[in-house]
Protein backbone atom coordinates (compact mmCIF):
# COMPACT_ATOMS: atom_id res chain seq x y z
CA UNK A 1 0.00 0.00 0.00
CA UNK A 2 3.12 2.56 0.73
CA UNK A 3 4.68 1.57 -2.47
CA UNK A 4 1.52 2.51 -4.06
CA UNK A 5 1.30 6.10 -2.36
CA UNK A 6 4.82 6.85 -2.87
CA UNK A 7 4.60 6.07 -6.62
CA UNK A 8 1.54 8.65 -6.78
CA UNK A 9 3.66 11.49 -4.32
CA UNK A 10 6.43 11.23 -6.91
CA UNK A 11 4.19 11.36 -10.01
CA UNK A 12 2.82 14.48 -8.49
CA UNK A 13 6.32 16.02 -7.43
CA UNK A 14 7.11 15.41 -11.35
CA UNK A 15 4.54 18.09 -12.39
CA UNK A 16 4.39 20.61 -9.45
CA UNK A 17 7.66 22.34 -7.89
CA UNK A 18 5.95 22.88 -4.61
CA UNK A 19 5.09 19.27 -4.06
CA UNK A 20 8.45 18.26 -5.22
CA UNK A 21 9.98 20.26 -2.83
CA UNK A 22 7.97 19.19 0.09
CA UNK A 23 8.62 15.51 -1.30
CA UNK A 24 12.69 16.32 -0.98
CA UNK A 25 12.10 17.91 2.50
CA UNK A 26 10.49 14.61 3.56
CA UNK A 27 13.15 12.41 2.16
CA UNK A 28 15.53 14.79 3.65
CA UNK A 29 14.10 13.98 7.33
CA UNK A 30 13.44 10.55 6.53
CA UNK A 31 17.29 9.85 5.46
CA UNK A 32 18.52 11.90 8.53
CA UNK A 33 16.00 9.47 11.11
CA UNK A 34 16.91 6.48 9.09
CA UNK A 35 21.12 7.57 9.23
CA UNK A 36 21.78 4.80 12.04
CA UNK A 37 19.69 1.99 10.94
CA UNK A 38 21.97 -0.63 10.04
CA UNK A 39 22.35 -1.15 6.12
CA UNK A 40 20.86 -4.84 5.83
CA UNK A 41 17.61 -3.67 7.38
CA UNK A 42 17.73 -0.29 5.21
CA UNK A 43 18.40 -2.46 2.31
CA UNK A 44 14.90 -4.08 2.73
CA UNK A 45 12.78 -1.03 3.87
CA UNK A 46 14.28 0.98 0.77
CA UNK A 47 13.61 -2.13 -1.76
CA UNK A 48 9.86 -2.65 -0.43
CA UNK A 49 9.39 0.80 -0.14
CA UNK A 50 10.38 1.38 -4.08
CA UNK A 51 9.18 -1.96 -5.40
CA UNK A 52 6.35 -3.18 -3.38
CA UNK A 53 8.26 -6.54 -3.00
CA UNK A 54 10.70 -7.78 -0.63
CA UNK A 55 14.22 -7.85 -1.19
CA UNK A 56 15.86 -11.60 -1.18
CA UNK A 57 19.61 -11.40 0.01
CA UNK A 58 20.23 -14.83 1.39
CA UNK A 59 19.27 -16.20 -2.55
CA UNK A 60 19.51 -13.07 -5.27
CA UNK A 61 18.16 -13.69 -8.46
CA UNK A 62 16.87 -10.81 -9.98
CA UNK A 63 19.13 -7.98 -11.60
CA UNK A 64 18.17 -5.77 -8.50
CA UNK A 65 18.53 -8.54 -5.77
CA UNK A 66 21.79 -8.71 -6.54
CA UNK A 67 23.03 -5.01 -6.65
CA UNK A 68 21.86 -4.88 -3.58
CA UNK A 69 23.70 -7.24 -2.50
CA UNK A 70 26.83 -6.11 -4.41
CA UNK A 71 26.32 -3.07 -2.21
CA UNK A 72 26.29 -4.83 1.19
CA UNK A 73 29.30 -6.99 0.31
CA UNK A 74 31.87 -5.28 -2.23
CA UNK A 75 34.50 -3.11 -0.79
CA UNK A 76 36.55 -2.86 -3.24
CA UNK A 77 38.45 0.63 -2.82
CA UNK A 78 38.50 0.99 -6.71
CA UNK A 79 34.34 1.75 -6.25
CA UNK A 80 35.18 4.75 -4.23
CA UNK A 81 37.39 6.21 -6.96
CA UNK A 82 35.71 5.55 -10.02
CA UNK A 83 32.50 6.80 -8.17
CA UNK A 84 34.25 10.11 -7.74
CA UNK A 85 33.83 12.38 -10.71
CA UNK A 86 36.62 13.99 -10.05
CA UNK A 87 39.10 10.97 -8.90
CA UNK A 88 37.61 8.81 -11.69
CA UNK A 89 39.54 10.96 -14.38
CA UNK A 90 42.66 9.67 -13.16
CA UNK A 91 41.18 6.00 -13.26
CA UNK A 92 40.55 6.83 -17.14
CA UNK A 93 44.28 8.46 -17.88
CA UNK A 94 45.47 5.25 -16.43
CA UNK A 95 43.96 3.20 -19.30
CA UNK A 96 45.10 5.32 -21.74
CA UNK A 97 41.51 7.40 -22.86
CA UNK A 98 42.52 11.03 -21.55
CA UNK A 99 41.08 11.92 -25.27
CA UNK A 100 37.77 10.79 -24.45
CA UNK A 101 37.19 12.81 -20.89
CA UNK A 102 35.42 15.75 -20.93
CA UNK A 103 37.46 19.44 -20.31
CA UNK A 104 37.53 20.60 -17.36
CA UNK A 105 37.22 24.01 -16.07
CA UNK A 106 37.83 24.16 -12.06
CA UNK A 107 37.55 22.03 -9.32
CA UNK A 108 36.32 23.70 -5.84
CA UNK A 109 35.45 22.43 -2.38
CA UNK A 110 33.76 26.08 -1.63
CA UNK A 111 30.79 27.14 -4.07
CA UNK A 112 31.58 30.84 -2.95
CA UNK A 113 35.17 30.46 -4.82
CA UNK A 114 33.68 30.11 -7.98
CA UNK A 115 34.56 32.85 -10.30
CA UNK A 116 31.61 32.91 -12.73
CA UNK A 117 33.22 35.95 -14.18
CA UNK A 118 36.19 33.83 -15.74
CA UNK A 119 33.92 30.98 -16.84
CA UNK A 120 32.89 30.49 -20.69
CA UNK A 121 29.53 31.37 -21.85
CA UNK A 122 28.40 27.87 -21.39
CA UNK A 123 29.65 25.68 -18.69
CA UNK A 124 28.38 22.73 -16.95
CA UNK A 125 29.05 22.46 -13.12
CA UNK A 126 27.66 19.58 -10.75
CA UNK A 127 29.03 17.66 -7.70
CA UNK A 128 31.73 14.70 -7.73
CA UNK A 129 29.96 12.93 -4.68
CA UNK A 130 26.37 12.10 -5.76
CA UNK A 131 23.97 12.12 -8.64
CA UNK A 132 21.55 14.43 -10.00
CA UNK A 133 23.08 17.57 -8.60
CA UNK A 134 24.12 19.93 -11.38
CA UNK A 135 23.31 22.87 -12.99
CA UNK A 136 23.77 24.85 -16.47
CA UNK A 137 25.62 28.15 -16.19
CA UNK A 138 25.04 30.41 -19.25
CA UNK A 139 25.77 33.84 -19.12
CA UNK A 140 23.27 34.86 -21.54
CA UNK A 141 20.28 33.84 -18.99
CA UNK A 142 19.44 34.84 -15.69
CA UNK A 143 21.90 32.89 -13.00
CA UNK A 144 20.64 33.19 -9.25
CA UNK A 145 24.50 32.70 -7.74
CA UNK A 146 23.13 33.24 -4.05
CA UNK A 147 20.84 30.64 -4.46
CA UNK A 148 23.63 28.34 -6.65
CA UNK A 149 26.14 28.82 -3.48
CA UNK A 150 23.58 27.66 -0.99
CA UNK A 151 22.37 24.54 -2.70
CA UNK A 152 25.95 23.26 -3.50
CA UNK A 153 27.11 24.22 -0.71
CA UNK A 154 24.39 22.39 1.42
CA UNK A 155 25.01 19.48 -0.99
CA UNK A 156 28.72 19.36 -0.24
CA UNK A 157 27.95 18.66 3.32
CA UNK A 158 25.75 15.35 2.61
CA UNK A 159 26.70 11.82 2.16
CA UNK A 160 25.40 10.70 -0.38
CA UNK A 161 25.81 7.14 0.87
CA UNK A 162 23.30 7.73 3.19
CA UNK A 163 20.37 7.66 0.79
CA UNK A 164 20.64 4.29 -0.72
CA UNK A 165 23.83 2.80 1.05
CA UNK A 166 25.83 2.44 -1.17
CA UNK A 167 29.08 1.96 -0.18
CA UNK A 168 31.64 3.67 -2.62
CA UNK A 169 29.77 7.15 -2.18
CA UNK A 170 30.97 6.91 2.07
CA UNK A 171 34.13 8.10 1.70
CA UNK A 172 34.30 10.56 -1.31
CA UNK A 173 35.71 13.81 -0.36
CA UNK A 174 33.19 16.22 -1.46
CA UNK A 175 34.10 18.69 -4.75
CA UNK A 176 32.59 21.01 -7.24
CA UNK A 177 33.08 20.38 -10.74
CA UNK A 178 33.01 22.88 -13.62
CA UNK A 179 33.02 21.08 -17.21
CA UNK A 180 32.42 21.96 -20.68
CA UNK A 181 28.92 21.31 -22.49
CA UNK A 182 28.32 18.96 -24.50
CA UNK A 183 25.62 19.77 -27.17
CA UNK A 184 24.46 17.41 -30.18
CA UNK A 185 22.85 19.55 -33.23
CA UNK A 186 20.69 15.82 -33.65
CA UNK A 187 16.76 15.90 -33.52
CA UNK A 188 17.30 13.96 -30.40
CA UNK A 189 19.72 15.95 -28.72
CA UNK A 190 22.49 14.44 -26.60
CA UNK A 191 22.40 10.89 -26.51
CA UNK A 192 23.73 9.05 -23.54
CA UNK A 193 25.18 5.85 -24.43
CA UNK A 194 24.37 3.92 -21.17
CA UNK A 195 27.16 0.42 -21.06
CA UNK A 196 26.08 -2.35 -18.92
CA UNK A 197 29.31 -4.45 -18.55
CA UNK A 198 29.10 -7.70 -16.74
CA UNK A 199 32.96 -9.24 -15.60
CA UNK A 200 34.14 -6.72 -18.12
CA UNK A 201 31.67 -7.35 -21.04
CA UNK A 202 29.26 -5.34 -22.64
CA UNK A 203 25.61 -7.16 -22.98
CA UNK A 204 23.43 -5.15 -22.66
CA UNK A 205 22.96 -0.95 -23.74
CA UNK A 206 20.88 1.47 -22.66
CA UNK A 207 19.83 4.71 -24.92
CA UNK A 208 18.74 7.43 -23.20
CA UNK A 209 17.51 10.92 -24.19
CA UNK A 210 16.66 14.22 -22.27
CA UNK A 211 19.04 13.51 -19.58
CA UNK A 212 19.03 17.06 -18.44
CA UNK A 213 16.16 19.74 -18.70
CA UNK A 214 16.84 23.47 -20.21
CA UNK A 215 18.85 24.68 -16.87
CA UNK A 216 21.11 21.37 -16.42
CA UNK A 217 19.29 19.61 -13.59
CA UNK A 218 18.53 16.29 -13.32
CA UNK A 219 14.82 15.48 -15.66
CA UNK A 220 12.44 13.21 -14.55
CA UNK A 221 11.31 12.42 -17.68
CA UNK A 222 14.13 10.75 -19.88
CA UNK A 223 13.20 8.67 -22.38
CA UNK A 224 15.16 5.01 -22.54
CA UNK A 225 15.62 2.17 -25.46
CA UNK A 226 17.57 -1.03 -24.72
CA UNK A 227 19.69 -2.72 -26.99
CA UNK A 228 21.57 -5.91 -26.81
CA UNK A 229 25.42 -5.80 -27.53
CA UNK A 230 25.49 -5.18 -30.82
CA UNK A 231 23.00 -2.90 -30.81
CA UNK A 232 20.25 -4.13 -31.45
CA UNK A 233 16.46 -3.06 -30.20
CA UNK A 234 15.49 -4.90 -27.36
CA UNK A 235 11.65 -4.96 -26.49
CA UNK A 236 12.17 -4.29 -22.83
CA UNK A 237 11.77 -1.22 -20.55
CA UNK A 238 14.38 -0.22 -17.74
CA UNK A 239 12.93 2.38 -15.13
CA UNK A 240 12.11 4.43 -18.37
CA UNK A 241 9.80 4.92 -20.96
CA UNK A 242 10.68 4.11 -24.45
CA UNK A 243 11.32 6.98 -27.81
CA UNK A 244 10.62 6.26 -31.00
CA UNK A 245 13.44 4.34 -31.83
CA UNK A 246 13.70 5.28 -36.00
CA UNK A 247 14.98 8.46 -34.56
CA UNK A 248 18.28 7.15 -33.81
CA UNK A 249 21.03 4.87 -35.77
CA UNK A 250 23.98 3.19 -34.52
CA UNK A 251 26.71 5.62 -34.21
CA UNK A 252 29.80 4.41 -37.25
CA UNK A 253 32.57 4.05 -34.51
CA UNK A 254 29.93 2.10 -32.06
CA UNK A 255 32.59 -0.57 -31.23
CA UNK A 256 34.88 1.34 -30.27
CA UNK A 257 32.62 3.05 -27.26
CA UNK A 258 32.36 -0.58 -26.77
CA UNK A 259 36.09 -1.13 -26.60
CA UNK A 260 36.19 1.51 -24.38
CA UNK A 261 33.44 0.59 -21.96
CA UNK A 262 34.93 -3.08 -21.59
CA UNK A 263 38.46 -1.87 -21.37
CA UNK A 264 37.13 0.85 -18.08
CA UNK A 265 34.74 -1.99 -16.84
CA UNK A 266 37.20 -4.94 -16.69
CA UNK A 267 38.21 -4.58 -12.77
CA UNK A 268 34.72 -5.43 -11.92
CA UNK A 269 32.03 -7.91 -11.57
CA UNK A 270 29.38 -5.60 -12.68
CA UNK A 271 29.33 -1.59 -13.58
CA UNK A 272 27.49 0.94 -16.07
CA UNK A 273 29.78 2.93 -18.20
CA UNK A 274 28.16 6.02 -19.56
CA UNK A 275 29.70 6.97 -23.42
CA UNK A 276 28.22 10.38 -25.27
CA UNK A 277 29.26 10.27 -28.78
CA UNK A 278 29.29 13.91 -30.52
CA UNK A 279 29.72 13.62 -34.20
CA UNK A 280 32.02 10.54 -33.78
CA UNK A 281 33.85 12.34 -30.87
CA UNK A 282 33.55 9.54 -27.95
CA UNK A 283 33.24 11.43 -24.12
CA UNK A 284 33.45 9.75 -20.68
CA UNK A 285 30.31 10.38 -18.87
CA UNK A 286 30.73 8.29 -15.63
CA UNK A 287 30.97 4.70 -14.14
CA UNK A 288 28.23 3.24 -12.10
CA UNK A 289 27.75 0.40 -10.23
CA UNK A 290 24.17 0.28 -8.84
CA UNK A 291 22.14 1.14 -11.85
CA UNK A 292 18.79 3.48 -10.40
CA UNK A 293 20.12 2.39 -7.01
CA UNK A 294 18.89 -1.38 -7.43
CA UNK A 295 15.43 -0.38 -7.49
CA UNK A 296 14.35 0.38 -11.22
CA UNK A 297 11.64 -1.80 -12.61
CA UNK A 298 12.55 -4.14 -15.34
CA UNK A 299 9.74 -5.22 -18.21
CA UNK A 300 9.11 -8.25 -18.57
CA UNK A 301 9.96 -9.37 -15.52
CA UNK A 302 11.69 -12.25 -17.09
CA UNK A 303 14.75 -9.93 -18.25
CA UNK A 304 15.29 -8.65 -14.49
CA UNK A 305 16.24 -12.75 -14.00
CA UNK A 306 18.34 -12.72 -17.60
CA UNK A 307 20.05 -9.57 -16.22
CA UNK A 308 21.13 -10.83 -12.58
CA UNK A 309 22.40 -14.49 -14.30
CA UNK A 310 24.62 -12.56 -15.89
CA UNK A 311 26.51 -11.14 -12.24
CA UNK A 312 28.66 -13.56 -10.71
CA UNK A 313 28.86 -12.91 -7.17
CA UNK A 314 31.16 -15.29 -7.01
CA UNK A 315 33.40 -13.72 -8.91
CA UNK A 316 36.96 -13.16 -8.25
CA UNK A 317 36.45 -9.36 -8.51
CA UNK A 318 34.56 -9.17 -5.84
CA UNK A 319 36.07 -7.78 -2.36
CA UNK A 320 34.40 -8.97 0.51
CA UNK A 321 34.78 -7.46 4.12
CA UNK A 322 33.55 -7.63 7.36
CA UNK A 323 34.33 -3.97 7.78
CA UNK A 324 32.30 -0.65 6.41
């Protein structure tokens, strides 16, 4: 029944900023109760709370089941860093694709050290210790910079971890990144090449347009396709709903964004690499490891059991410890 009324909050906070901000205040307070509640039993109030079912750790099947387990049990330090924004640059130096990582502008740990004066026309700025918090800065439209200081610096004080346990966002020292835009003259826009790599191979790709709304946050209402390795359309929803797939091709140097997504994913039993591809210019997006926080529905359910054969968690690459 509280799966049911949450799903009908959240529809509402989609179309109305007031109740989306009361819904944020409420998960705000709800986190900050919830902070020492031990992550097993979090694990299970989170999963039923999002999914209406109950979360099976002692036998994971399902795609979900076992992220969440992944995120109870792998502590590899390698998560941390390639979960940074910032430190995960490095990461992708180190296997030789510096061409392929976006330019970066500045780097800050204080929001009020930002000189906005010295920026381009266009830049791109958002936090290296979560997801969803970012912002467009364009000089030619109104910029409230009181009310961008605030917010990031509020966010810079929050553990992300917090809100869906996972792990490798704990210990992230908190930054402020300023990149370049990326903009695609296509009917569709940017297109963000979504690579889910399982013990460093690519099987299964997610499409996904309108990442971003006009001002840079986060939209609500991305479109997603799903394609198989090579490509191909899959008839299966992820979490999204589906575009009209004629509107987009497979890009001419596809395999090599798949070269590069297996060549980043290959330390690890399971992660997301996220490709744009501008015009045959490939870009590093991110790496994550607990696709829509191991609670995004799959369709037909029969792909959610497809998906989770497909993680090992027996797997060598896998570092268990008793220690948080």
């Amino acid at each position: 029944m509280f799966f049911h009324l949450k799903n009908k909050i959240r529809n509402v906070s989609k179309k109305s900023k007031i109740v989306s901000k009361m819904y944020l205040i409420a998960n705000s307070i709800k986190i900050f109760l919830l902070r020492k509640m031990d992550d097993e039993k979090f694990a299970k109030l989170k999963y039923k709370e999002n999914t209406g079912k109950n979360l099976n750790l002692e036998n994971p099947v399902t795609f979900n089941e076992k992220l969440w387990w992944l995120k109870l049990n792998n502590r590899d330090p390698l998560l941390t860093i390639c979960s940074d924004k910032y430190k995960v640059r490095c990461y992708v130096k180190e296997k030789g694709l510096e061409e392929i990582l976006i330019p970066l502008y500045g780097v800050y740990s204080d929001a009020n050290d930002i000189q906005f004066e010295s920026l381009p026309n266009k830049a791109f700025i958002k936090t290296n210790h979560g997801s969803g918090n970012n912002v467009l800065w364009d000089k030619e439209n109104p910029f409230n910079t009181k009310k961008f200081i605030k917010k990031f610096n509020r966010s810079l004080k929050e553990n992300y971890y917090l809100q869906s346990r996972e792990w490798n966002y704990k210990n992230i020292e908190p930054r402020i990144i300023i990149e370049k835009v990326l903009m695609d003259k296509k009917e569709l826009g940017l297109v963000d090449y979504k690579f889910l790599c399982f013990d460093g191979e690519v099987k299964m790709v997610f499409s996904e347009v309108g990442i971003a709304s006009n001002d840079g946050t986060h939209n609500p209402y991305s479109t997603r396709n799903v394609h198989d390795r090579d490509f191909n359309l899959l008839n299966i929803k992820v979490g999204r709903k589906n575009f009209d797939s004629s509107l987009l091709v497979k890009p001419p140097n596809y395999y090599k964004m798949v070269e590069y997504a297996e060549a980043l994913a290959e330390p690890f039993a399971h992660c997301r690499v996220d490709l744009f591809n501008i015009e045959g210019n490939i870009y590093f997006g991110e790496i994550t490891f607990y696709h829509g926080g191991g609670t995004q529905k799959v369709e037909p359910e029969e792909w959610s059991i497809k998906m989770g054969e497909w993680i090992d968690l027996n797997s060598s690459k896998i570092k268990l410890s008793t220690s948080n």
